[in-house]
Protein backbone atom coordinates (compact mmCIF):
# COMPACT_ATOMS: atom_id res chain seq x y z
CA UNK A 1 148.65 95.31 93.48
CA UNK A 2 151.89 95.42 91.32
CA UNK A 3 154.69 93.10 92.24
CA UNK A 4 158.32 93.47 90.94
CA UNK A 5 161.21 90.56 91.87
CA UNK A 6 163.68 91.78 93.47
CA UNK A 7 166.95 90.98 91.67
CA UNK A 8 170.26 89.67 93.14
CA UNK A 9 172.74 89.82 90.86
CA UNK A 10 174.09 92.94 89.21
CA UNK A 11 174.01 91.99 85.66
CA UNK A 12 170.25 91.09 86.37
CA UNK A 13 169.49 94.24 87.95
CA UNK A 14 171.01 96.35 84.81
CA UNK A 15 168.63 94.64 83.23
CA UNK A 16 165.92 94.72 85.07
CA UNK A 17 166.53 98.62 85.23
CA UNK A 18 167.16 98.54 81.82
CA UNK A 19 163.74 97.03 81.06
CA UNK A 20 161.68 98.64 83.27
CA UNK A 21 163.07 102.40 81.93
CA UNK A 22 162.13 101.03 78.13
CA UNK A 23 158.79 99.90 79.75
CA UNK A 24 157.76 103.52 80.69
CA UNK A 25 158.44 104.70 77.34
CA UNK A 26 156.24 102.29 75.47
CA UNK A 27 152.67 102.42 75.62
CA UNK A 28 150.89 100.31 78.05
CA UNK A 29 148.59 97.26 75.97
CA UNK A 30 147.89 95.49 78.96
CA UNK A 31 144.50 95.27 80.16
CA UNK A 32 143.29 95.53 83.70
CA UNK A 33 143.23 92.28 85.12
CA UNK A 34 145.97 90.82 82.80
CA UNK A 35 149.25 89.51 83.51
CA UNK A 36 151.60 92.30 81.63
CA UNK A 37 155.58 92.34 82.09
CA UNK A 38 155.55 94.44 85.44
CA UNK A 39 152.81 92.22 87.30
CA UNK A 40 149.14 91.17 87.81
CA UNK A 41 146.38 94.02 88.14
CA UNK A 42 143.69 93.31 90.38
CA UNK A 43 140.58 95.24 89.84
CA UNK A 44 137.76 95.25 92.11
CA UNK A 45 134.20 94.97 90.39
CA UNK A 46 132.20 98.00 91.30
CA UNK A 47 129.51 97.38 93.88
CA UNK A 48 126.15 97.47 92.40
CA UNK A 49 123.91 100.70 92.82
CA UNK A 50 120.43 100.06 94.25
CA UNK A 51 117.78 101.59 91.88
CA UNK A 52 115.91 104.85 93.07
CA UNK A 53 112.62 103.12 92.12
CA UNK A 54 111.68 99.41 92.50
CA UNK A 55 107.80 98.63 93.16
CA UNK A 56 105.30 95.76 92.28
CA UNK A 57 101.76 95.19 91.09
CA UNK A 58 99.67 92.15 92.88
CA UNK A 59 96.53 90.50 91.42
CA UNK A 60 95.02 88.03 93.65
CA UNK A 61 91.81 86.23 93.59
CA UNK A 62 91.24 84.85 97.04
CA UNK A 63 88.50 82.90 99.31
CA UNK A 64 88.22 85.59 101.80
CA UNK A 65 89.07 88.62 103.29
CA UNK A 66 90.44 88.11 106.18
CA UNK A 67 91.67 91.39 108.36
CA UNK A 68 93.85 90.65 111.26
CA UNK A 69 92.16 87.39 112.02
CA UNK A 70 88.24 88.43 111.03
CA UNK A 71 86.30 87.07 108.73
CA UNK A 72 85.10 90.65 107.56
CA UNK A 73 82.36 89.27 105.26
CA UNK A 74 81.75 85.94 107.58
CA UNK A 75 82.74 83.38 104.70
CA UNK A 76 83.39 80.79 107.19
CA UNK A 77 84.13 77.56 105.62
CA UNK A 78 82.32 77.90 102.12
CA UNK A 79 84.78 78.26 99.28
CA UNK A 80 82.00 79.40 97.03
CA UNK A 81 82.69 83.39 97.47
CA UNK A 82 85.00 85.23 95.68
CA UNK A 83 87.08 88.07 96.27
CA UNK A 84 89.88 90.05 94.14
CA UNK A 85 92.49 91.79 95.97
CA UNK A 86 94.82 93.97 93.62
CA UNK A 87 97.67 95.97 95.19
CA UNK A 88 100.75 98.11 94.01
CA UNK A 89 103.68 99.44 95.78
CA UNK A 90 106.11 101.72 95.01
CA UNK A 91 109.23 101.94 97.17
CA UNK A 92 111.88 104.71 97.36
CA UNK A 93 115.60 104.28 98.03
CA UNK A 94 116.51 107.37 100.25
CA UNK A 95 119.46 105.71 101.24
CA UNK A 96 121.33 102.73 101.14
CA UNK A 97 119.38 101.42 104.61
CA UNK A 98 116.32 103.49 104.30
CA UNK A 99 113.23 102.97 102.01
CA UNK A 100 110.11 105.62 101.37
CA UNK A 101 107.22 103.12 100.26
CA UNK A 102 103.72 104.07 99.63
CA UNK A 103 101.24 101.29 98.40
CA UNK A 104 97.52 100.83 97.71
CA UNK A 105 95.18 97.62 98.09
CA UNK A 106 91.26 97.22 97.16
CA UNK A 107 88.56 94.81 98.32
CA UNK A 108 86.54 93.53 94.92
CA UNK A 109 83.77 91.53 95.71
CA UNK A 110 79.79 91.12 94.92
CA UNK A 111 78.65 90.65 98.21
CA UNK A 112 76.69 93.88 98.36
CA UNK A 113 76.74 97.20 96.42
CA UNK A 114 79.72 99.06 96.66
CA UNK A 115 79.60 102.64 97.84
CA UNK A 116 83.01 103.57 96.17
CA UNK A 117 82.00 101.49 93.10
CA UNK A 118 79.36 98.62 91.82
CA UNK A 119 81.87 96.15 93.49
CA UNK A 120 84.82 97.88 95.26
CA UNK A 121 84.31 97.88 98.69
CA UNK A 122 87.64 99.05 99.69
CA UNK A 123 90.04 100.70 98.84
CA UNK A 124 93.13 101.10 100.97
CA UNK A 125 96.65 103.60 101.22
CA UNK A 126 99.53 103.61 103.13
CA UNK A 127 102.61 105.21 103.56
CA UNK A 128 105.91 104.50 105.50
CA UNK A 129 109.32 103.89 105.56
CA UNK A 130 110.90 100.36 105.93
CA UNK A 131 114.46 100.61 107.56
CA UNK A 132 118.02 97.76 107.33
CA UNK A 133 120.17 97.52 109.84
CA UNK A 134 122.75 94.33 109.43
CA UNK A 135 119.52 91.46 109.61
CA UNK A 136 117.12 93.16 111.11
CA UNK A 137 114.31 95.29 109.46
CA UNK A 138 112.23 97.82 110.71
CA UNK A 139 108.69 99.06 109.21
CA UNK A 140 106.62 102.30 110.78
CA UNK A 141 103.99 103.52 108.56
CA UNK A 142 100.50 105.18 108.41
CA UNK A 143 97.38 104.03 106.54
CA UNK A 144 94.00 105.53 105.84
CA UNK A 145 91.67 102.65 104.62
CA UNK A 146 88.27 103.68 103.12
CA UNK A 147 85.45 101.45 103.20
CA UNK A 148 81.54 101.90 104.43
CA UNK A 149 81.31 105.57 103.96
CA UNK A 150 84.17 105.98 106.65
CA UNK A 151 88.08 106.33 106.84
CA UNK A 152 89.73 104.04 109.21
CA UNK A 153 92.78 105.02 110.31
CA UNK A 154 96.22 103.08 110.76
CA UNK A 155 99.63 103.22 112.69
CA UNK A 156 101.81 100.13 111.53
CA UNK A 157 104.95 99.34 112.87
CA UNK A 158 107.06 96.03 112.68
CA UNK A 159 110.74 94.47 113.15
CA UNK A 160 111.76 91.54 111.56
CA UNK A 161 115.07 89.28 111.83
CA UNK A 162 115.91 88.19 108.70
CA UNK A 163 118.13 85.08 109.64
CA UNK A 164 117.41 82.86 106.46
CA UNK A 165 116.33 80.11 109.03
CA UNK A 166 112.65 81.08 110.77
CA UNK A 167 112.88 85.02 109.83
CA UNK A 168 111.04 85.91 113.77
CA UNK A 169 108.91 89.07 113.52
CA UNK A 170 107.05 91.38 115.86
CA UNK A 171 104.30 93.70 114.96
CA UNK A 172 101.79 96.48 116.74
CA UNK A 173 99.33 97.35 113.74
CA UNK A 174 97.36 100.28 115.89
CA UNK A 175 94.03 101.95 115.19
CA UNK A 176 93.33 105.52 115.97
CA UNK A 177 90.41 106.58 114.52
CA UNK A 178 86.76 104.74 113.26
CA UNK A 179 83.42 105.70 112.91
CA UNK A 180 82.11 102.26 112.76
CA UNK A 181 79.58 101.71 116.28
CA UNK A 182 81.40 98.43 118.31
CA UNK A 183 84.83 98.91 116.87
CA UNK A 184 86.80 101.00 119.15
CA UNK A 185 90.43 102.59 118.83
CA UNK A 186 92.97 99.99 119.92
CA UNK A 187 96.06 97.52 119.34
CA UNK A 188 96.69 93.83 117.60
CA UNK A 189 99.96 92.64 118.96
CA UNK A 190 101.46 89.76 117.25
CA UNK A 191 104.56 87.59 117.16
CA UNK A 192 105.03 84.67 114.55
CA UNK A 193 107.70 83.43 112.36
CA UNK A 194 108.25 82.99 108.56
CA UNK A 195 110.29 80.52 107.68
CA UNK A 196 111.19 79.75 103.96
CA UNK A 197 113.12 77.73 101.73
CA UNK A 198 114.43 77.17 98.01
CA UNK A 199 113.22 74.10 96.12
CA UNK A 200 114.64 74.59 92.18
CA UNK A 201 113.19 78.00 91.37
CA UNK A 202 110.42 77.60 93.58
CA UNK A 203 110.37 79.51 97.21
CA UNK A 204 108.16 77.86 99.58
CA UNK A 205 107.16 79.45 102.88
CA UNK A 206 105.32 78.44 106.14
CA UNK A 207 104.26 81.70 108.20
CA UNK A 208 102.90 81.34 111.48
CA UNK A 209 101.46 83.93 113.18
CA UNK A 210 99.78 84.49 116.71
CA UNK A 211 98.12 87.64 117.39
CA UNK A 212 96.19 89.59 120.67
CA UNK A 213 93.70 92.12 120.55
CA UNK A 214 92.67 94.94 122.92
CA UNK A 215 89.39 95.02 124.06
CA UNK A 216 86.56 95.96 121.30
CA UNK A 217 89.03 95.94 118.31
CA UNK A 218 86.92 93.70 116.87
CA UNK A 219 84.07 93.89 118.31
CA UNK A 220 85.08 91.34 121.05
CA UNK A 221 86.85 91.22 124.56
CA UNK A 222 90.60 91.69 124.99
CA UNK A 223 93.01 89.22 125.01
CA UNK A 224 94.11 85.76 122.53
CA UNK A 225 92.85 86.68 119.31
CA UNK A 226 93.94 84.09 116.51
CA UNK A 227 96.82 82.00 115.69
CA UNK A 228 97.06 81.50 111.89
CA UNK A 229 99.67 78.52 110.34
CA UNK A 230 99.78 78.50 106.57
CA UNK A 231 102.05 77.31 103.29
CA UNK A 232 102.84 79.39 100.20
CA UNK A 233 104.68 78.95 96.81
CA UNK A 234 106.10 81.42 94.83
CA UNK A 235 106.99 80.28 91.02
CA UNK A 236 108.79 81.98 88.53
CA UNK A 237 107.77 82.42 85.21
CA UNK A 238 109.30 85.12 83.91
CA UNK A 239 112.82 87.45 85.38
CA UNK A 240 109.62 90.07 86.84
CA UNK A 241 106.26 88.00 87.25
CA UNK A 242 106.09 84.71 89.52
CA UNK A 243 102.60 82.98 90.01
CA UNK A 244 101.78 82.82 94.17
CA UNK A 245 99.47 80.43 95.66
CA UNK A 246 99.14 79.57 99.00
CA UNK A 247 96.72 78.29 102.10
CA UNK A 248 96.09 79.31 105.65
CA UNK A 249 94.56 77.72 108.69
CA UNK A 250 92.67 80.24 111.24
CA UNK A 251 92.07 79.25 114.86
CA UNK A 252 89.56 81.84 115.95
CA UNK A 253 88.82 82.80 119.76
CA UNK A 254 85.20 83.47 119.39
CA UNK A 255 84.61 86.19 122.06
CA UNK A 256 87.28 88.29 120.82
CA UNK A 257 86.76 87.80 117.09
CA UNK A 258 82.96 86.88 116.57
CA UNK A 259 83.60 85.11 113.18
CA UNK A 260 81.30 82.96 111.26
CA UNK A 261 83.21 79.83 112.63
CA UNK A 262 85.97 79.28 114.66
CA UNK A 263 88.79 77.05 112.79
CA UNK A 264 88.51 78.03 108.55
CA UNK A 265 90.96 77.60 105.74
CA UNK A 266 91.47 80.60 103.08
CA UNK A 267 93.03 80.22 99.93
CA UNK A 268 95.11 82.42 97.84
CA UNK A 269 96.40 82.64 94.13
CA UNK A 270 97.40 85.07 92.17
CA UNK A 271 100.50 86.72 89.59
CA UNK A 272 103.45 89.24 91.00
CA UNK A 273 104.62 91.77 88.83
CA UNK A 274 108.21 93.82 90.00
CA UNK A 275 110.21 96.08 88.30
């Protein structure tokens, strides 16, 4: 915005028209954002483009695999087992609210032979789209996960409140086709919150989630599944690659999700990359 004084007197004003003629026929040398004889010039930073491409590569080493509350290879309470999860995303900015992602996740363990390989006993892909709107965010999205000779298959779909307080979430993850005799087509409901907070560079976060099956999901009857509390810590070491470690309590309901025991604790550590 350019501001000129507005002048009073008539000897002033010859001068100030004087000045200002003499000013258009010199070349300009102030800068934007400088004080220069006709005023201040504001300039308004441009606003940031989202990249096309972000993604991430995960490489965790964990004390079980746990899959919406079961203890798929009935660890229990022994810490003795262990299990590498590595994962990578890739995520698509279609717009500046919508998001194409498509991501893959393994199960690495030495519990038995592995029909895909000598220890991968699982290997996972989905696809989807992840929407913004203000502080909400909205995730539908497909996944075909291949383990046992067979190809589960997925329907995901999830809103979240993003409020910087407790960060509330709901989520259907819905299966709809198995091969595996017991497991039948069905729905996990859940509701949970994850709240989170800055302490120097470190994030620290305490999900808690409580989830409901549909009869034979896993196995089981219908009805209170699990409720799961943990506490995580993400710590930078680099601008791209923070360390992650973390621990979660299971409460089990035993004739819905016949685990190895009831009440277990898993732990979790492992590296980020993002670019």
């Amino acid at each position: 915005m350019k501001f000129i004084s507005r002048m009073t007197s008539g000897k002033l004003a010859t001068a100030g028209l004087a000045l200002a003629i003499a000013a258009l026929m010199t070349p300009a040398t102030a800068t934007a954002g400088t004080v220069s004889g006709k005023g201040t010039t504001i300039v308004t930073p441009p606003v940031e483009e989202k990249p096309f491409i972000t993604g991430n590569l995960s490489l965790f080493y964990d004390t079980h695999f746990i899959s919406y509350g079961q203890d798929v290879w009935g660890v229990g309470n022994d810490w003795g087992e262990w299990f590498f999860h590595p994962s990578f995303e890739l995520d698509f900015q279609i717009t500046d609210s919508l998001q194409f992602y498509v991501n893959t996740w393994a199960d690495v363990n030495d519990q038995i032979e592995g029909d895909i390989g000598d220890y991968v006993q699982e290997i996972d892909v989905n696809v989807g789209f992840y929407y913004t709107l203000d502080k909400f965010k909205f995730q539908l999205g497909y996944g075909s996960w291949n383990y046992a000779s067979q190809t589960e298959h997925i329907i995901d779909g999830k809103v979240t409140y993003t409020d910087g307080l407790i960060n509330p979430f709901v989520a259907v993850h819905g299966r709809v086709g198995i091969d595996i005799p017991g497991y039948d087509e069905g729905v996990v409901a859940q509701v949970g919150v994850a709240p989170s907070t800055a302490l120097g560079p470190v994030t620290l976060s305490f999900p808690v989630t409580v989830s409901f099956d549909t009869d034979g999901f896993h196995a089981g009857d219908g009805g209170f599944a699990y409720v799961s509390a943990g506490v995580g810590a993400s710590i930078p070491i680099h601008k791209q690659i923070s360390l992650s470690i973390g621990a979660t309590y299971y409460h089990t309901q035993d004739d819905v999700i016949p685990n190895a025991d009831e009440d277990f604790v898993v732990g979790s550590a492992g590296v980020v990359f993002t670019f």
